[in-house]
N, C-alpha and C. Protein backbone atom coordinates (compact mmCIF):
# COMPACT_ATOMS: atom_id res chain seq x y z
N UNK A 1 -1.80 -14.24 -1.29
CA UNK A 1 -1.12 -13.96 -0.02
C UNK A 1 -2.14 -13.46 1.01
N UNK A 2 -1.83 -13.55 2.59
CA UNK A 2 -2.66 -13.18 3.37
C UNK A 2 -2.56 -11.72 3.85
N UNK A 3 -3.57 -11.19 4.27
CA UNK A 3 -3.06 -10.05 4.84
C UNK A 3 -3.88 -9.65 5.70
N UNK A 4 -3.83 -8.74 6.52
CA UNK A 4 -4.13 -8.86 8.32
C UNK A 4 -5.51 -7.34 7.72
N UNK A 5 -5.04 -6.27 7.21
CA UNK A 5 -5.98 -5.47 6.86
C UNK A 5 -6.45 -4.87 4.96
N UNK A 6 -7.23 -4.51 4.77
CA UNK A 6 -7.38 -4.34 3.19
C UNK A 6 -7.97 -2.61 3.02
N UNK A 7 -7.40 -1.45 2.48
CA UNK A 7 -7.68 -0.56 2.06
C UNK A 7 -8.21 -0.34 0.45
N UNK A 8 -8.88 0.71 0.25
CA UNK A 8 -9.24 0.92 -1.19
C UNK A 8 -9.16 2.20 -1.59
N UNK A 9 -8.02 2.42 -2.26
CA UNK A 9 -7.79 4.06 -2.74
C UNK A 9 -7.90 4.18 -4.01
N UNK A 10 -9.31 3.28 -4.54
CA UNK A 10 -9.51 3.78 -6.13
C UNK A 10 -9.74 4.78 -6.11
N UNK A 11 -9.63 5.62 -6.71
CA UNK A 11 -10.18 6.93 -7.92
C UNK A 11 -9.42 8.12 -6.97
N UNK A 12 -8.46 8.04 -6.13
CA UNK A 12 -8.14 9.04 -5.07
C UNK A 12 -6.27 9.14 -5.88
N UNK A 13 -5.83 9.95 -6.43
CA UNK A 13 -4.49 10.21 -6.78
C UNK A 13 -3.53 10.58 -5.72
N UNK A 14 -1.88 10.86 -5.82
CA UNK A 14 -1.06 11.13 -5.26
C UNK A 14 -1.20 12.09 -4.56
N UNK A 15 -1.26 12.21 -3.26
CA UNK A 15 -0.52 11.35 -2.33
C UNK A 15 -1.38 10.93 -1.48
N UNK A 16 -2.87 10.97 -1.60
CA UNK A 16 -3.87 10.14 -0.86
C UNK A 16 -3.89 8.82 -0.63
N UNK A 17 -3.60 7.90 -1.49
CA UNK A 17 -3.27 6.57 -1.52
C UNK A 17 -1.75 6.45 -0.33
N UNK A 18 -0.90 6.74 -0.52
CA UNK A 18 -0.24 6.83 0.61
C UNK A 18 -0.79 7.11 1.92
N UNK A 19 -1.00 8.53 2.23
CA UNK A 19 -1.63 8.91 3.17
C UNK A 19 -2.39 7.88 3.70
N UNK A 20 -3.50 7.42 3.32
CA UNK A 20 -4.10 6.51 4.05
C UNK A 20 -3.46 5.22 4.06
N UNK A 21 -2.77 4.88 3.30
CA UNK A 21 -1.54 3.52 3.87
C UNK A 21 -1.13 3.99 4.80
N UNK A 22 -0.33 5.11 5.37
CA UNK A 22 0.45 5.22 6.46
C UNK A 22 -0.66 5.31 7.59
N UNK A 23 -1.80 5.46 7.40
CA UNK A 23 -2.32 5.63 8.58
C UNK A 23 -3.47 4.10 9.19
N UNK A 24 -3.52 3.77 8.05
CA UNK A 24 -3.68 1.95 8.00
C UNK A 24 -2.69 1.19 8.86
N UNK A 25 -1.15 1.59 8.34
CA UNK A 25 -0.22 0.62 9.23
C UNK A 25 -0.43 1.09 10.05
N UNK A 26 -0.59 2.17 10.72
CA UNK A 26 -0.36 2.97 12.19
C UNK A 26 -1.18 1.90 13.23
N UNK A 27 -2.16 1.19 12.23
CA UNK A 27 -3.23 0.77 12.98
C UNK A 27 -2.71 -1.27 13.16
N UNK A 28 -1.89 -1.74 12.33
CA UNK A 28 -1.76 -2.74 12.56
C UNK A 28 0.17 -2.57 13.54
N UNK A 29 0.01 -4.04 14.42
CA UNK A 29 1.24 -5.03 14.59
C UNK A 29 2.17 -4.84 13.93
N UNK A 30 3.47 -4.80 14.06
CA UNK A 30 4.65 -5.07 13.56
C UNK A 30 4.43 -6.30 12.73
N UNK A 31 4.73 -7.02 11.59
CA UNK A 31 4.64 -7.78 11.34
C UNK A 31 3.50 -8.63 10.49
N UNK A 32 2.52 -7.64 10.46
CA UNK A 32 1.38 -7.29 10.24
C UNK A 32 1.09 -7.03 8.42
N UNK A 33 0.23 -7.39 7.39
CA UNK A 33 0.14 -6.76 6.17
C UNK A 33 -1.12 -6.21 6.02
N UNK A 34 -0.38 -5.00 5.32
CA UNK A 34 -1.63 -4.30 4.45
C UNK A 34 -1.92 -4.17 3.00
N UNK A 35 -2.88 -4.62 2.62
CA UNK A 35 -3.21 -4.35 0.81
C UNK A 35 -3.80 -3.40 0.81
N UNK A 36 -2.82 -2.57 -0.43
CA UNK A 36 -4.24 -1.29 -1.32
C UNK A 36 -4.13 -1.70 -2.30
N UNK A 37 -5.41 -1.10 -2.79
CA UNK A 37 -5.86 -1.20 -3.70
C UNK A 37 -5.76 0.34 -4.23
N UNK A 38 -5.02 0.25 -5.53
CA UNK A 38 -5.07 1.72 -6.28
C UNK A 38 -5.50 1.80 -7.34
N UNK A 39 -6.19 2.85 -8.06
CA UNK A 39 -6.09 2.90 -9.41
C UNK A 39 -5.75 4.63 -10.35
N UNK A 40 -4.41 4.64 -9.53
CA UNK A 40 -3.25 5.76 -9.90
C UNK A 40 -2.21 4.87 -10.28
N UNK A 41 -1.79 4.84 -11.17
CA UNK A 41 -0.40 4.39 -12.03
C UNK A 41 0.77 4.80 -11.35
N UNK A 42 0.60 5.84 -10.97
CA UNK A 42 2.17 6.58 -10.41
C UNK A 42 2.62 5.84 -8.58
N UNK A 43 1.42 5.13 -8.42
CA UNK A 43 1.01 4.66 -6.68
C UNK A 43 2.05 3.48 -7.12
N UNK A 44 2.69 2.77 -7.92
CA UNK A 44 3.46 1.77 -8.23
C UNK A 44 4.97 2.66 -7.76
N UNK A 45 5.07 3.32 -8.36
CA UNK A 45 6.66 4.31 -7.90
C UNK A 45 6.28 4.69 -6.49
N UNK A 46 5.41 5.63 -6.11
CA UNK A 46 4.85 5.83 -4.94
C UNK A 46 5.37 5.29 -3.34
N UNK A 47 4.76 3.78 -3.97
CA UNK A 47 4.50 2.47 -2.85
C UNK A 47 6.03 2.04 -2.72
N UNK A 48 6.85 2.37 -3.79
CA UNK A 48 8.10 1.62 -3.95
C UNK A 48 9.27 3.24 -2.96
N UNK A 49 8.75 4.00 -3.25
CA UNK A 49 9.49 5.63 -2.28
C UNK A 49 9.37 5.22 -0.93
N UNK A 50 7.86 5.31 -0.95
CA UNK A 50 7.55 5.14 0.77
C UNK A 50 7.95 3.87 1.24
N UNK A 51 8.31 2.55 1.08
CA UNK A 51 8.61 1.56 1.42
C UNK A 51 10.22 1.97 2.22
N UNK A 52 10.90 2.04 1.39
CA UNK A 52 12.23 2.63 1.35
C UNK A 52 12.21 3.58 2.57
N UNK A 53 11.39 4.90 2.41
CA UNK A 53 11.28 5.68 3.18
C UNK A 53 11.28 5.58 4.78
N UNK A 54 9.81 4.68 4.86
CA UNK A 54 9.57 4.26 6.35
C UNK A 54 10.28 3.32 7.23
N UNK A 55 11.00 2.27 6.08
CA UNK A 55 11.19 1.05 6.90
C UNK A 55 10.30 -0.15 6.88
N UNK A 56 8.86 -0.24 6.22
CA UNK A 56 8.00 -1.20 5.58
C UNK A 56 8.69 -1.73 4.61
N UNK A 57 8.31 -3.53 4.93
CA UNK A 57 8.25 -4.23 3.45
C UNK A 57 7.90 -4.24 2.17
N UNK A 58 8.13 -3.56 1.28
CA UNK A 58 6.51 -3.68 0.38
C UNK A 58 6.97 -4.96 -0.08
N UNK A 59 5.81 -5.85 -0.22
CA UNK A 59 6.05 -7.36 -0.16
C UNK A 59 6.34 -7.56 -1.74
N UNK A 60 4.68 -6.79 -2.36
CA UNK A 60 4.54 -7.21 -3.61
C UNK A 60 3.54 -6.62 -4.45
N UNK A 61 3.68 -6.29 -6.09
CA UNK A 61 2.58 -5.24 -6.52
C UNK A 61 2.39 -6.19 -7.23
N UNK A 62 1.36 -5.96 -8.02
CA UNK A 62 0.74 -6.20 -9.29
C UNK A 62 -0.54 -5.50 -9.76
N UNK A 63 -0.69 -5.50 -10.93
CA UNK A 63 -1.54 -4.65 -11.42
C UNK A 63 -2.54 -5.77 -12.06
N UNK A 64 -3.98 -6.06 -11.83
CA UNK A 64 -5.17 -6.03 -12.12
C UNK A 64 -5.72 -5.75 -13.13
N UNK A 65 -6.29 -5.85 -14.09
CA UNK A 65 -6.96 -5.02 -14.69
C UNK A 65 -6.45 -3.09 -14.53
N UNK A 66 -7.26 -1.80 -14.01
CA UNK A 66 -7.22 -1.02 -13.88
C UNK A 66 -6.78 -0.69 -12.34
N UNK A 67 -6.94 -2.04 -11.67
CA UNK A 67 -5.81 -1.29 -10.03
C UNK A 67 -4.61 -1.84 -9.95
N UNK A 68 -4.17 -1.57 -9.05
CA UNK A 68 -2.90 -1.92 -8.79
C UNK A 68 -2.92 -1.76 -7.28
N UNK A 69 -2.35 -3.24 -6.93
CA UNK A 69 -2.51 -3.67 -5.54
C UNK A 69 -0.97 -3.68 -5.13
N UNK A 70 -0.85 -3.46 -3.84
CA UNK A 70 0.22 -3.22 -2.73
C UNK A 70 0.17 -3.79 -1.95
N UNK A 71 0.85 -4.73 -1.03
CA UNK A 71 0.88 -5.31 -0.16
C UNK A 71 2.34 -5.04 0.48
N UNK A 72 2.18 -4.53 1.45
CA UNK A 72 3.21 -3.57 2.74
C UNK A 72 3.39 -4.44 3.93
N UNK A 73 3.82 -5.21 4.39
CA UNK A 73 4.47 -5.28 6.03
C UNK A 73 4.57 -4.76 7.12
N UNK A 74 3.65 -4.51 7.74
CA UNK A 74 4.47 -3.41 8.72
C UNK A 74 5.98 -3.43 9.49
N UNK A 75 6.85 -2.39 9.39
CA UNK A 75 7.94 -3.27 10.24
C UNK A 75 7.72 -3.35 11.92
């Protein structure tokens, strides 16, 4: 899938990986995607709260090897 910007919140735990997602979208378009990249386990529940929360898409996760990638929408 495509996506407009790409973050990397390996080795950074809850709630840093968020944190800097929300401040990633701040920076794109409505309409707009962002991928992180995590490698916190709990950033899977996390990504799935804050989605809900804000009003973002979360498009789609999957886990990698040891990360686990997010891809968000902005709304």
């Amino acid at each position: 899938m495509n996506f407009d910007k790409e973050i990397d919140t390996s080795g950074l735990n809850c709630p840093l990986p968020i944190l800097k997602a929300k401040k990633a979208l701040a920076e794109l378009n409505s309409g707009q995607v962002l991928k992180v990249i995590a490698t916190d386990k709990g950033s899977v529940r996390d990504f799935q709260a804050f989605a809900k929360q804000t009003g973002n898409e979360l498009i789609d996760q999957q886990t990698v090897g040891a990360d686990f990638i997010h891809l968000l929408r902005r709304r």
